[in-house]
N, C-alpha and C. Protein backbone atom coordinates (compact mmCIF):
# COMPACT_ATOMS: atom_id res chain seq x y z
N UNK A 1 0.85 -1.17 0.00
CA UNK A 1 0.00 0.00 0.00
C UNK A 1 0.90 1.23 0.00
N UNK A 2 1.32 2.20 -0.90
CA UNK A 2 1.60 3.35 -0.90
C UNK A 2 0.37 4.37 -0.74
N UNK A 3 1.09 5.42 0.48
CA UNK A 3 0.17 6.30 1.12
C UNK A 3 0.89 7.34 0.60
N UNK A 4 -0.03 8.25 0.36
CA UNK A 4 0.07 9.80 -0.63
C UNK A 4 0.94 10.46 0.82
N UNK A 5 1.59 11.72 0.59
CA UNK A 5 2.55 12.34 1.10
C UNK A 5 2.02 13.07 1.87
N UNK A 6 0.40 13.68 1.85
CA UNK A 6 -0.17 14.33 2.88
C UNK A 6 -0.39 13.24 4.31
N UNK A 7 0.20 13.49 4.90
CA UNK A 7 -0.44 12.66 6.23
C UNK A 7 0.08 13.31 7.24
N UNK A 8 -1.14 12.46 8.13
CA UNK A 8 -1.03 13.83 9.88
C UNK A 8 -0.78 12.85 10.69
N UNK A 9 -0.32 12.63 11.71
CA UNK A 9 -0.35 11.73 12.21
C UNK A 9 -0.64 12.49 13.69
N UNK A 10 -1.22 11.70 14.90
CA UNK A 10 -1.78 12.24 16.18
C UNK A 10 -1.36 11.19 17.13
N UNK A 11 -1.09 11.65 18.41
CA UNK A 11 -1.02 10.60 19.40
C UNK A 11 -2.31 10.59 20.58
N UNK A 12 -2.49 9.62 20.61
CA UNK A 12 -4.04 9.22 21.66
C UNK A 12 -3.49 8.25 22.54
N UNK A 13 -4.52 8.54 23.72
CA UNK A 13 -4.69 7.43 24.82
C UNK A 13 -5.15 6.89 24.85
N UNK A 14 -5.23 5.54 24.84
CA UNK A 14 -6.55 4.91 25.36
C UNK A 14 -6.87 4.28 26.25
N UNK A 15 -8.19 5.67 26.71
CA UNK A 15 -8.83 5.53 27.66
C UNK A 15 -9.34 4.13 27.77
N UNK A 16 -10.09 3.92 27.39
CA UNK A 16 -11.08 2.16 27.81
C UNK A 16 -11.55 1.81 26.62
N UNK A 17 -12.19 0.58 27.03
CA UNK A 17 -12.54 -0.31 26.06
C UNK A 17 -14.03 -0.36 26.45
N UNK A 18 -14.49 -0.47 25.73
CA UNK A 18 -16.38 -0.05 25.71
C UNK A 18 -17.09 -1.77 24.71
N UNK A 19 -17.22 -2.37 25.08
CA UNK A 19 -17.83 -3.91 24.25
C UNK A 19 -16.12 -4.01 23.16
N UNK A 20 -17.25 -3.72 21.93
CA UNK A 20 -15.83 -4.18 20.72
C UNK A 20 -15.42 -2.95 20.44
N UNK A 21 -15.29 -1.98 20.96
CA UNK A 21 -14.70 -0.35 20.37
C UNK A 21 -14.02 0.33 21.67
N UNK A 22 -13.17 0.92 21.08
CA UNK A 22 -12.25 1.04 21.97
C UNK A 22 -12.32 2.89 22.05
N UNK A 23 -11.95 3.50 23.38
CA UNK A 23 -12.04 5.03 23.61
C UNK A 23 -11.10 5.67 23.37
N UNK A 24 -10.48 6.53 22.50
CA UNK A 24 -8.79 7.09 22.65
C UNK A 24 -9.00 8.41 22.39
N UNK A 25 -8.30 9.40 23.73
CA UNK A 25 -8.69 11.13 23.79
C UNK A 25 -7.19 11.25 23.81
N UNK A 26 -7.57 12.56 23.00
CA UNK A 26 -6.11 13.27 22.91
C UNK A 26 -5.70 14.32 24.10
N UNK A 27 -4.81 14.75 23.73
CA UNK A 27 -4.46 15.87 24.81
C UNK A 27 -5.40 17.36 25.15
N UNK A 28 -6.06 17.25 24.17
CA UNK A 28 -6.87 18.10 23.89
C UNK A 28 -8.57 17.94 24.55
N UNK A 29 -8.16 16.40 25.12
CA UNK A 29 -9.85 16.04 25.53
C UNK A 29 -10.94 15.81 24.28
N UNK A 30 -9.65 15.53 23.19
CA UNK A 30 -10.83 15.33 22.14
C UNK A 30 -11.11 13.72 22.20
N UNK A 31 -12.10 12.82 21.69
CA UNK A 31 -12.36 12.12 22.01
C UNK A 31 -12.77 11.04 20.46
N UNK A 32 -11.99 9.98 20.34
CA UNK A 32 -12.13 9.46 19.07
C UNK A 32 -12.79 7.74 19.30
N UNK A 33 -13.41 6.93 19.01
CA UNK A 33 -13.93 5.75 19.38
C UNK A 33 -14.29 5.08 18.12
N UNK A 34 -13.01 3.99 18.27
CA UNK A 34 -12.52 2.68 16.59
C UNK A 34 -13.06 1.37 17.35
N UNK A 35 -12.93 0.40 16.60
CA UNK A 35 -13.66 -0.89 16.85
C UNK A 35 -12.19 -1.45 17.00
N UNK A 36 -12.28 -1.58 18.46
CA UNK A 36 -11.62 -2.87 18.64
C UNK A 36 -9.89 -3.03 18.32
N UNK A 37 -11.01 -4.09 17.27
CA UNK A 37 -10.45 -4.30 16.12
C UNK A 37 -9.09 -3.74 15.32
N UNK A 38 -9.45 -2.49 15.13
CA UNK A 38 -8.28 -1.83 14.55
C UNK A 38 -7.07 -1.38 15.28
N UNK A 39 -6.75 -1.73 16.69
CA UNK A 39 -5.58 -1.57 17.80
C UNK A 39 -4.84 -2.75 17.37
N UNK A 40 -3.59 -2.41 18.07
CA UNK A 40 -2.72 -3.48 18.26
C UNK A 40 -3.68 -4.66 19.17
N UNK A 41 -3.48 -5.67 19.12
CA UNK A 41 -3.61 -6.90 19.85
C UNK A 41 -3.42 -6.73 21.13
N UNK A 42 -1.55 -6.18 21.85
CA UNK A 42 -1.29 -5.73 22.75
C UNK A 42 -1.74 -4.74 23.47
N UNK A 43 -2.57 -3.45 22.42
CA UNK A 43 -2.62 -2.42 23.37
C UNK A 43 -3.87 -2.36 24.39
N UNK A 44 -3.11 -1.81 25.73
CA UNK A 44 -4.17 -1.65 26.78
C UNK A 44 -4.50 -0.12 27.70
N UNK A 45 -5.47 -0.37 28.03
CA UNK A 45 -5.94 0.71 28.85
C UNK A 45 -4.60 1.90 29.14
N UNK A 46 -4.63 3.02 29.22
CA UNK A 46 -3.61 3.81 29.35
C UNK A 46 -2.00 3.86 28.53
N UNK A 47 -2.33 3.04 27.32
CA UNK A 47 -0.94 3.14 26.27
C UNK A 47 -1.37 4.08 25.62
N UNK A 48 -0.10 4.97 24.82
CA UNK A 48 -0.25 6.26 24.11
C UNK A 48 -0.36 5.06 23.05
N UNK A 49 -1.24 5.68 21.60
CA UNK A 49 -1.29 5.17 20.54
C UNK A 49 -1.11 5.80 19.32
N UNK A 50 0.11 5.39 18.54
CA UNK A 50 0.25 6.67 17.65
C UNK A 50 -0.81 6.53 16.36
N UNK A 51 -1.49 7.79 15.48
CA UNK A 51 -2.52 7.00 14.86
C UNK A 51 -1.92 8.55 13.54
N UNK A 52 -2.08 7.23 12.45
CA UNK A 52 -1.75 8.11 10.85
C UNK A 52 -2.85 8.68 10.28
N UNK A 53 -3.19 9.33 9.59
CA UNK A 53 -4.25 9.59 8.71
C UNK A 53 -3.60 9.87 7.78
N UNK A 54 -4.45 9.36 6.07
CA UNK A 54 -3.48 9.25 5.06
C UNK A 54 -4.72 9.11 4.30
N UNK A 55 -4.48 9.73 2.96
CA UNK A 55 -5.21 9.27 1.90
C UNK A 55 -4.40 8.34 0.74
N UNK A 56 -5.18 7.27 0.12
CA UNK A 56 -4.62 6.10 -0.78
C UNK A 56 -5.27 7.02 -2.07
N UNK A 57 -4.21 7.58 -3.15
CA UNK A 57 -5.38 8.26 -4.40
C UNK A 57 -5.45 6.59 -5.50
N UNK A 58 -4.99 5.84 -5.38
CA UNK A 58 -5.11 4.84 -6.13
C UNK A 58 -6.43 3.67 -5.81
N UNK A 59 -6.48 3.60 -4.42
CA UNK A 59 -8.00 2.88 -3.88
C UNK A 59 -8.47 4.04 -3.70
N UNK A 60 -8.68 4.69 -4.05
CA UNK A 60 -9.54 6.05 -4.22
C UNK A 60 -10.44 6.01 -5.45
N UNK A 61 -9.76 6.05 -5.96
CA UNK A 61 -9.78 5.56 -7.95
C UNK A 61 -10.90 4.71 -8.19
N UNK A 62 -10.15 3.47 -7.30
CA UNK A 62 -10.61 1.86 -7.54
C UNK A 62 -12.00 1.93 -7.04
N UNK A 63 -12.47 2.45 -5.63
CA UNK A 63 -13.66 2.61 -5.60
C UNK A 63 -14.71 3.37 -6.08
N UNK A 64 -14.17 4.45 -6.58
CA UNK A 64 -14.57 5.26 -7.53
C UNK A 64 -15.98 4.95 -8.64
N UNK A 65 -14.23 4.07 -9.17
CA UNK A 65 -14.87 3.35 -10.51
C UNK A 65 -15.60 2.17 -10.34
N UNK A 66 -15.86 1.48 -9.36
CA UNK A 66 -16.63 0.30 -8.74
C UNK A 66 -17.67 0.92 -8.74
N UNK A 67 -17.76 2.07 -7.68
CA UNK A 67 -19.59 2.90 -7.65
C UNK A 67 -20.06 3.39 -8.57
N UNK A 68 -19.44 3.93 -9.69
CA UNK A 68 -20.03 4.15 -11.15
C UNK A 68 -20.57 2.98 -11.30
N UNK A 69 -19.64 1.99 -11.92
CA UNK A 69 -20.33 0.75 -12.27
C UNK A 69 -21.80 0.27 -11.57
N UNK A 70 -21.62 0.50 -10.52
CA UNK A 70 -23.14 -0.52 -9.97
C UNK A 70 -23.32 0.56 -9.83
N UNK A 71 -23.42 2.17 -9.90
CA UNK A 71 -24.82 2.86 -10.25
C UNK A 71 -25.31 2.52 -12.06
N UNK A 72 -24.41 2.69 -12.92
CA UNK A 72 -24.58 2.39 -14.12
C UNK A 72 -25.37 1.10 -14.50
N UNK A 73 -25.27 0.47 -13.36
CA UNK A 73 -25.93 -0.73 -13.67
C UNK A 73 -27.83 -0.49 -12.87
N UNK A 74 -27.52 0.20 -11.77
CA UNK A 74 -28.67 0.23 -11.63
C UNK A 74 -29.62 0.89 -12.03
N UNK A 75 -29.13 1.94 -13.06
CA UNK A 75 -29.62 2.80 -13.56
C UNK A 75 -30.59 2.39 -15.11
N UNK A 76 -29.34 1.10 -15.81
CA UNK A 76 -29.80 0.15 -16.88
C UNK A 76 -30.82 -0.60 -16.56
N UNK A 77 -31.08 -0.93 -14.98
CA UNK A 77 -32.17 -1.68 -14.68
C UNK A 77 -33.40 -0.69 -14.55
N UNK A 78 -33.23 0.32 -14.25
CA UNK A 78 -34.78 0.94 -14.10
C UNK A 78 -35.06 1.34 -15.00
């Protein structure tokens, strides 16, 4: 996966774990809540977590042109 050159990256805590989604506030008291899922395996209650934001312009593209298609298609059907 190559990630485009704009990216931010932020560090969070995380606070707790809530069922399958997990709580992580920044320094700021801002407050962000991911599934689970998307943490390390390891991470627990009170680890800093460093987190990227990035745009892909190539699966950008790809889905793009997928949602044309099945509107194009649903459009042939009505």
């Amino acid at each position: 996966m190559k990630l485009d050159k704009d990216r931010q990256q932020t560090k969070l805590s995380l606070d707790r774990f809530e069922e399958d989604q997990a709580v992580l506030v920044s320094d700021k008291d801002e407050t962000m809540i991911v599934p689970k899922a998307f943490l390390p395996k390891s991470a627990k209650e009170g680890e800093v977590l460093v987190v990227t934001f990035a745009t892909e312009a190539a699966e950008t593209k790809q889905r793009e042109t997928k949602a044309k298609e099945i509107l194009n298609e649903i459009l042939k059907i009505s």
